[in-house]
C-alpha atoms as a PDB file:
ATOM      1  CA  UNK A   1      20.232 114.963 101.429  1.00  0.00           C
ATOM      2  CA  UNK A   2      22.974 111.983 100.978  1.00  0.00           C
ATOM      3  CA  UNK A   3      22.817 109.577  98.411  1.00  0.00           C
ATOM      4  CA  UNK A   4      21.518 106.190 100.317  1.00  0.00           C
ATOM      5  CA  UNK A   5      18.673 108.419 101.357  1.00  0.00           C
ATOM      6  CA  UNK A   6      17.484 109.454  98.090  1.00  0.00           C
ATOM      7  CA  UNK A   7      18.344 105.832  97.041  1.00  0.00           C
ATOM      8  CA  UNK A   8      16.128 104.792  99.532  1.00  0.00           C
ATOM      9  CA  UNK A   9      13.303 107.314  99.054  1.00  0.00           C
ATOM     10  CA  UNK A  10      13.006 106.588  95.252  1.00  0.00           C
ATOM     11  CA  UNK A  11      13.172 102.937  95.587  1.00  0.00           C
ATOM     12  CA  UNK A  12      10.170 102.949  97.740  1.00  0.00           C
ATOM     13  CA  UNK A  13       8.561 105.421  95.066  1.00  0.00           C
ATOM     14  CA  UNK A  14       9.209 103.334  92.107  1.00  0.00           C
ATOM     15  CA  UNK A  15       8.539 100.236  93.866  1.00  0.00           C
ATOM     16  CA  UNK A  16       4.706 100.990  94.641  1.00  0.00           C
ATOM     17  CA  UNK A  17       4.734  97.601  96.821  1.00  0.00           C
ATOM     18  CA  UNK A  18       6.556  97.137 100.100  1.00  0.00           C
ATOM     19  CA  UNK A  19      10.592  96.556  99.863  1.00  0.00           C
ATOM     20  CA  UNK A  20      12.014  94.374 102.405  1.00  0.00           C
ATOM     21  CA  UNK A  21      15.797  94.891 104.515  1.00  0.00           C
ATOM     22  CA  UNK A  22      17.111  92.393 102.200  1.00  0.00           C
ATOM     23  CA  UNK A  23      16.105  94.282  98.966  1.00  0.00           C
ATOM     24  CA  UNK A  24      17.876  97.109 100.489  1.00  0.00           C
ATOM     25  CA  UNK A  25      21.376  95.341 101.675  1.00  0.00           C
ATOM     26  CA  UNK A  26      21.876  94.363  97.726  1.00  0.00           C
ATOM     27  CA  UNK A  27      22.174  98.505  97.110  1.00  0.00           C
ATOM     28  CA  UNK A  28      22.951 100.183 100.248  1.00  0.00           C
ATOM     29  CA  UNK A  29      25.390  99.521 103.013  1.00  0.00           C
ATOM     30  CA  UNK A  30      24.286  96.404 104.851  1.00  0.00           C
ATOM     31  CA  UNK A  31      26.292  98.147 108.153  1.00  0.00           C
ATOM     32  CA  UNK A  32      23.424  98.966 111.187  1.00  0.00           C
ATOM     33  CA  UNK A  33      21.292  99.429 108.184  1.00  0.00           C
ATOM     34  CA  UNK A  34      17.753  98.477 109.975  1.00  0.00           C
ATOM     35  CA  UNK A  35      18.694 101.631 112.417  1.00  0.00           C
ATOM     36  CA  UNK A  36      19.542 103.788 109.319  1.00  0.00           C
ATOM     37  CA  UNK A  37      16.035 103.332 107.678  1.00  0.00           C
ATOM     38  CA  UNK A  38      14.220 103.820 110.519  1.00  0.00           C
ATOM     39  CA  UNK A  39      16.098 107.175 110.968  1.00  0.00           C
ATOM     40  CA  UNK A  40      15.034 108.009 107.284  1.00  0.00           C
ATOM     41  CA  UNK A  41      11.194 106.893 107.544  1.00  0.00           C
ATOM     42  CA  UNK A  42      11.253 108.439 110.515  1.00  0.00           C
ATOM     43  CA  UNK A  43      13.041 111.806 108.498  1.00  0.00           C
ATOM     44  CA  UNK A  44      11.090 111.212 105.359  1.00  0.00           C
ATOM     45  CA  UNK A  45       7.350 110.723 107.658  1.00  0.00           C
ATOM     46  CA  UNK A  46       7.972 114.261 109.386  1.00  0.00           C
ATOM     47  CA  UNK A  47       8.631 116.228 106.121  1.00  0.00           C
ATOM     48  CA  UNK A  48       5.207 116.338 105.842  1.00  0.00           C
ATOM     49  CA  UNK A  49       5.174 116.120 101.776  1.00  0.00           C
ATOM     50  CA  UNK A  50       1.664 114.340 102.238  1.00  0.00           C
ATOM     51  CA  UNK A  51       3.072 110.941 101.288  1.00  0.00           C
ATOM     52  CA  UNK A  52       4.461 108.569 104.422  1.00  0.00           C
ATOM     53  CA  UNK A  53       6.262 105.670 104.627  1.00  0.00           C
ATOM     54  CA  UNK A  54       5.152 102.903 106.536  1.00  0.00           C
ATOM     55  CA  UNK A  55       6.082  99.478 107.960  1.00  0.00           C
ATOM     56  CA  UNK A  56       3.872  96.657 106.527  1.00  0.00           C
ATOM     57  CA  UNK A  57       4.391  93.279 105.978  1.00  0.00           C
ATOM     58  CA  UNK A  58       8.071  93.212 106.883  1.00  0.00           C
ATOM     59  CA  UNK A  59       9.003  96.190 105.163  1.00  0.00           C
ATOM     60  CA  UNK A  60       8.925  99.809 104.177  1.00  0.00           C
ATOM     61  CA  UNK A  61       6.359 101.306 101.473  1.00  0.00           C
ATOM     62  CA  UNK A  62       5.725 104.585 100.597  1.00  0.00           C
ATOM     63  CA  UNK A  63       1.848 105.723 100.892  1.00  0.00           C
ATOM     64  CA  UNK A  64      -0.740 109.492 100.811  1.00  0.00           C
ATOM     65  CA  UNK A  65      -0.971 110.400 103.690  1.00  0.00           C
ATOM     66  CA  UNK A  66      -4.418 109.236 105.430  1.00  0.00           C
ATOM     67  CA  UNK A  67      -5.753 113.158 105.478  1.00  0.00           C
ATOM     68  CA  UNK A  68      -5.073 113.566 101.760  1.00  0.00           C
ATOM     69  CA  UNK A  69      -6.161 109.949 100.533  1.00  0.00           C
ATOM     70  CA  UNK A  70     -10.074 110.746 101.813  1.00  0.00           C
ATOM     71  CA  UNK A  71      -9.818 113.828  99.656  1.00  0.00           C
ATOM     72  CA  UNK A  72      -7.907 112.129  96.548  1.00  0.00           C
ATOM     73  CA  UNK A  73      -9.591 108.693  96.704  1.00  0.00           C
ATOM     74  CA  UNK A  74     -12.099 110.209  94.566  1.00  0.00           C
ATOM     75  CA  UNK A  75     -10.088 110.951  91.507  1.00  0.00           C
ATOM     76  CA  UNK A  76      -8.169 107.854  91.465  1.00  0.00           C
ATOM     77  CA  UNK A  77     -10.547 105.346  92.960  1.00  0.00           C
ATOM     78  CA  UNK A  78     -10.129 102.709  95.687  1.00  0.00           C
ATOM     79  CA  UNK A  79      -7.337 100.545  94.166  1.00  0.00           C
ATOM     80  CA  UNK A  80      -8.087  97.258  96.678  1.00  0.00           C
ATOM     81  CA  UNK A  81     -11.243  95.670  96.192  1.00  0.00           C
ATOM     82  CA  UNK A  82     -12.629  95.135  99.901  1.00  0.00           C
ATOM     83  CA  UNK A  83     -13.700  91.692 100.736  1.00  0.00           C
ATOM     84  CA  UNK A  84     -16.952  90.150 101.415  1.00  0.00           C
ATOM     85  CA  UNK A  85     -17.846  89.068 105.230  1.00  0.00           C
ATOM     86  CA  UNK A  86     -17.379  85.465 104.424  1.00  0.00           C
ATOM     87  CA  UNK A  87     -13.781  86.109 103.186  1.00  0.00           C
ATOM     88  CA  UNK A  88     -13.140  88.461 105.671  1.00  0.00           C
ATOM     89  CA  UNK A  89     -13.823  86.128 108.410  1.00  0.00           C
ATOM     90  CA  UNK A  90     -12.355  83.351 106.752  1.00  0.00           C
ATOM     91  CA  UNK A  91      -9.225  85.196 106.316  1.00  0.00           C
ATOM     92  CA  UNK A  92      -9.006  86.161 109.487  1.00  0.00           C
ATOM     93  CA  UNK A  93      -9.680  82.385 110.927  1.00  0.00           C
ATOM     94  CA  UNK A  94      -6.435  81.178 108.727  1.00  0.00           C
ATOM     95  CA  UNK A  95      -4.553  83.878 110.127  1.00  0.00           C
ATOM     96  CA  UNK A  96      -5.447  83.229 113.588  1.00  0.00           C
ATOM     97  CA  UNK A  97      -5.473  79.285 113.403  1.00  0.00           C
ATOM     98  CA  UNK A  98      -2.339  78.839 110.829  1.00  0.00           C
ATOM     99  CA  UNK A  99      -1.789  76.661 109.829  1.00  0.00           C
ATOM    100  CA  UNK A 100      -5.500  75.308 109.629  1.00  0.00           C
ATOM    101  CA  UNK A 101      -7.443  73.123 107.506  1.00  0.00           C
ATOM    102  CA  UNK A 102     -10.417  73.741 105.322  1.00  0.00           C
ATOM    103  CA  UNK A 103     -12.333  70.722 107.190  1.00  0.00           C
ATOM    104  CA  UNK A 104     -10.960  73.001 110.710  1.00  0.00           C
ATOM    105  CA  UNK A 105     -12.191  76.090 109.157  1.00  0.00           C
ATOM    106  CA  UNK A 106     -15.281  74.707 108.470  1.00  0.00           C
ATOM    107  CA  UNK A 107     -16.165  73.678 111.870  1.00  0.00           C
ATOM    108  CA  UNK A 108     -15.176  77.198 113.239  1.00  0.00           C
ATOM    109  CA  UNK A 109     -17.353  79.160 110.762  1.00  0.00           C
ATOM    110  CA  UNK A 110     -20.793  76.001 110.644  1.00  0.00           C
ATOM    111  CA  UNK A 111     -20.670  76.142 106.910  1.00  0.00           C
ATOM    112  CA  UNK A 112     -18.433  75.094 104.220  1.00  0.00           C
ATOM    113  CA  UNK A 113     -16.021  77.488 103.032  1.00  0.00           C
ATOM    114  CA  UNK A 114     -14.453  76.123  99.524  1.00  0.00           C
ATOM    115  CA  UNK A 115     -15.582  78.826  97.581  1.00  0.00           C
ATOM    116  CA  UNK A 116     -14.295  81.040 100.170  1.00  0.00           C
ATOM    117  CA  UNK A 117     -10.764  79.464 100.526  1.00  0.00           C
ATOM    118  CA  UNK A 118     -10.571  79.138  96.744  1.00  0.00           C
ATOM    119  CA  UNK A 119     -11.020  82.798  96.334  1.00  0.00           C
ATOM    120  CA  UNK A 120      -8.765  84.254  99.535  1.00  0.00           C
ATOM    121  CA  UNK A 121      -6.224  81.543  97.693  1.00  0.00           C
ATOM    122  CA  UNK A 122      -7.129  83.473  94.264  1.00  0.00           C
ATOM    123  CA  UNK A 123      -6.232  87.032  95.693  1.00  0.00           C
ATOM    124  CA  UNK A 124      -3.654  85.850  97.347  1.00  0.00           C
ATOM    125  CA  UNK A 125      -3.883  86.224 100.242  1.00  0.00           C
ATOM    126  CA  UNK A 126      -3.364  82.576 101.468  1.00  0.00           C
ATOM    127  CA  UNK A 127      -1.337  79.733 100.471  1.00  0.00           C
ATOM    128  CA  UNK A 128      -1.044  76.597 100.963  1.00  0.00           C
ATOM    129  CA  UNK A 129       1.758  75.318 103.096  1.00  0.00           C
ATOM    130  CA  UNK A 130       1.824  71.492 103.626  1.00  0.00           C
ATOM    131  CA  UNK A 131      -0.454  68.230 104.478  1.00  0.00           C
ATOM    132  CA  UNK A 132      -1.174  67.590 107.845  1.00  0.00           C
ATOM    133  CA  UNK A 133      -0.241  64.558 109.297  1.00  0.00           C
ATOM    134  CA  UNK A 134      -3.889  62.608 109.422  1.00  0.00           C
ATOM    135  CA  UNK A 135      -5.446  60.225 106.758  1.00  0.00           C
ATOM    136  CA  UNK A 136      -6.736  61.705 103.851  1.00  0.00           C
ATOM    137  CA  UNK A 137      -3.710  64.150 104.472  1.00  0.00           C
ATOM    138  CA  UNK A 138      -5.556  67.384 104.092  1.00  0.00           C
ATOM    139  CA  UNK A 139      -4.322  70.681 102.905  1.00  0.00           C
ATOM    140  CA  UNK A 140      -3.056  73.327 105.739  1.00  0.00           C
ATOM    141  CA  UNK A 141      -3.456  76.938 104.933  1.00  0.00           C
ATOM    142  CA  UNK A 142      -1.500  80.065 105.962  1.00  0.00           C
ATOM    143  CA  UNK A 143      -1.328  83.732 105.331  1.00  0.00           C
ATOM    144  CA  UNK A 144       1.112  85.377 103.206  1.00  0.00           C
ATOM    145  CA  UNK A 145       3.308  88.221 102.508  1.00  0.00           C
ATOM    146  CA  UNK A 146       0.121  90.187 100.857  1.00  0.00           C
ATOM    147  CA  UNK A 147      -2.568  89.286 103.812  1.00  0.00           C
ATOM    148  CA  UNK A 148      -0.193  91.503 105.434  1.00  0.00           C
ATOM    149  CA  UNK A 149      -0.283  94.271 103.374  1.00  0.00           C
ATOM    150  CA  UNK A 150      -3.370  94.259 102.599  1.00  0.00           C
ATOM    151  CA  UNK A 151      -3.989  94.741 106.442  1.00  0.00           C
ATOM    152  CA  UNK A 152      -1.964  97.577 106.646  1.00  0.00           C
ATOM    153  CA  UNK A 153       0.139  95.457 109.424  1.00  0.00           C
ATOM    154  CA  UNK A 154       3.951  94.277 109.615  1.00  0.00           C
ATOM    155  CA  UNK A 155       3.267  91.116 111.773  1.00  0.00           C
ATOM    156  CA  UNK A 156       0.564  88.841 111.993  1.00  0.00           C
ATOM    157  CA  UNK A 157       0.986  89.806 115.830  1.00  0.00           C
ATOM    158  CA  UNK A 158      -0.566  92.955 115.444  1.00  0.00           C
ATOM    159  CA  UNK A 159      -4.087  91.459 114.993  1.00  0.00           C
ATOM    160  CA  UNK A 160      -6.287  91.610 118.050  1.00  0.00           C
ATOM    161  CA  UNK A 161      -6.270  88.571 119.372  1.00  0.00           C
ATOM    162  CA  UNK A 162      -8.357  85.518 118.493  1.00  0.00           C
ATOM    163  CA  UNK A 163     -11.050  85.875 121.554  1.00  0.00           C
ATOM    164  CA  UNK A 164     -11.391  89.829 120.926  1.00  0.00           C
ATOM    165  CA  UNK A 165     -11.808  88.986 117.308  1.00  0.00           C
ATOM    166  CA  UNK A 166     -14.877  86.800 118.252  1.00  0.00           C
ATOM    167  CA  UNK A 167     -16.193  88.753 120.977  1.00  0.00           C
ATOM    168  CA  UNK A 168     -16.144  92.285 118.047  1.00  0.00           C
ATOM    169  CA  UNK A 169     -17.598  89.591 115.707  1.00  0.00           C
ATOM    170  CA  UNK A 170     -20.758  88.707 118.175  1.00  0.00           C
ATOM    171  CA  UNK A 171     -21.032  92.212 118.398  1.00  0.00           C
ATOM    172  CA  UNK A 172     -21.998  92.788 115.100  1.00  0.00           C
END
C-alpha cells in the first residue's frame, strides 16, 4: 500500500470526525486528488475490515460497518443523542426553508418554537446566518456542517424533498 493511502486511511482514523478535500490538499498531492480518494474509499470500503468510509457532510469519515455497529452498539453505547419530534421537525423545516425565520418557522409548525431553535442552535446543528431585510430585522437560520453529519448525508440535497417530508409526516 503507498504512502498517500495510508496517509489518508490514518487521517480519517485519528480524525474520528469527517475531513474535508481541503484538509487533504495541505498533506497530499493536490493533483486529480478528488479522483484519487474516491479510488481509495472505494479500495479501503471493499476490504471488508468491518469499518467503511463514507461521504458526509462534504467529506470522507471513517465508520463500523452498519452489520457490526447493531452487534457492538451495545458495548460502547449510542454516542449521538437522538432528538425529540419537535427538534426533529424543526430541524428539518430550517433545512428545507433556509434560510428561515423563527417567526416563519413558527407559522409552519402552529406553535412557537424558541425553546426548540435555542436547543438545535445549542447542538449545533443550526446557526444563525444574517437579518432579513424587514422591520424588526429578524434572525435567519440555516443548517450547518454538523446537521449534515449528523444525517449521515453529504448535501442538504439528499433530503427527500419538502412535500414528501410532509406527506411521511401526515403519515405518522
Amino acid at each position: 500500500m503507498d504512502r498517500e493511502k495510508k496517509i489518508f486511511y490514518s487521517s480519517l482514523f485519528l480524525a474520528g470526525e469527517p475531513l474535508d478535500n481541503k484538509f487533504f490538499r495541505k498533506i497530499l498531492d493536490p493533483i486529480n486528488l478528488e479522483n484519487r480518494l474516491l479510488d481509495y474509499t472505494e479500495q479501503f470500503n471493499n476490504m471488508g475490515l468491518g469499518m467503511k468510509i463514507r461521504q458526509v457532510s462534504g467529506g470522507f469519515q471513517m465508520v463500523t460497518d452498519k452489520e457490526l455497529f447493531t452487534e457492538l452498539e451495545p458495548f460502547f453505547g449510542e454516542k449521538t443523542e437522538n432528538l425529540s419530534r419537535a427538534s426533529l421537525e424543526t430541524a428539518a423545516i430550517i433545512a428545507y426553508k433556509q434560510p428561515i425565520t423563527r417567526l416563519e418557522i413558527d407559522e409552519i409548525r402552529g406553535v412557537n418554537s424558541s425553546g426548540t431553535v435555542r436547543y438545535l442552535l445549542d447542538k449545533n446543528l443550526v446557526k444563525v446566518t444574517g437579518r432579513k431585510d424587514v422591520p424588526g430585522k429578524p434572525l435567519l437560520y440555516s443548517t450547518t456542517k454538523f446537521f449534515l453529519e449528523y444525517m449521515g448525508i453529504n448535501d442538504i440535497s439528499e433530503l427527500p424533498t419538502f412535500r414528501e417530508w410532509q406527506e411521511l409526516k401526515s403519515r405518522q
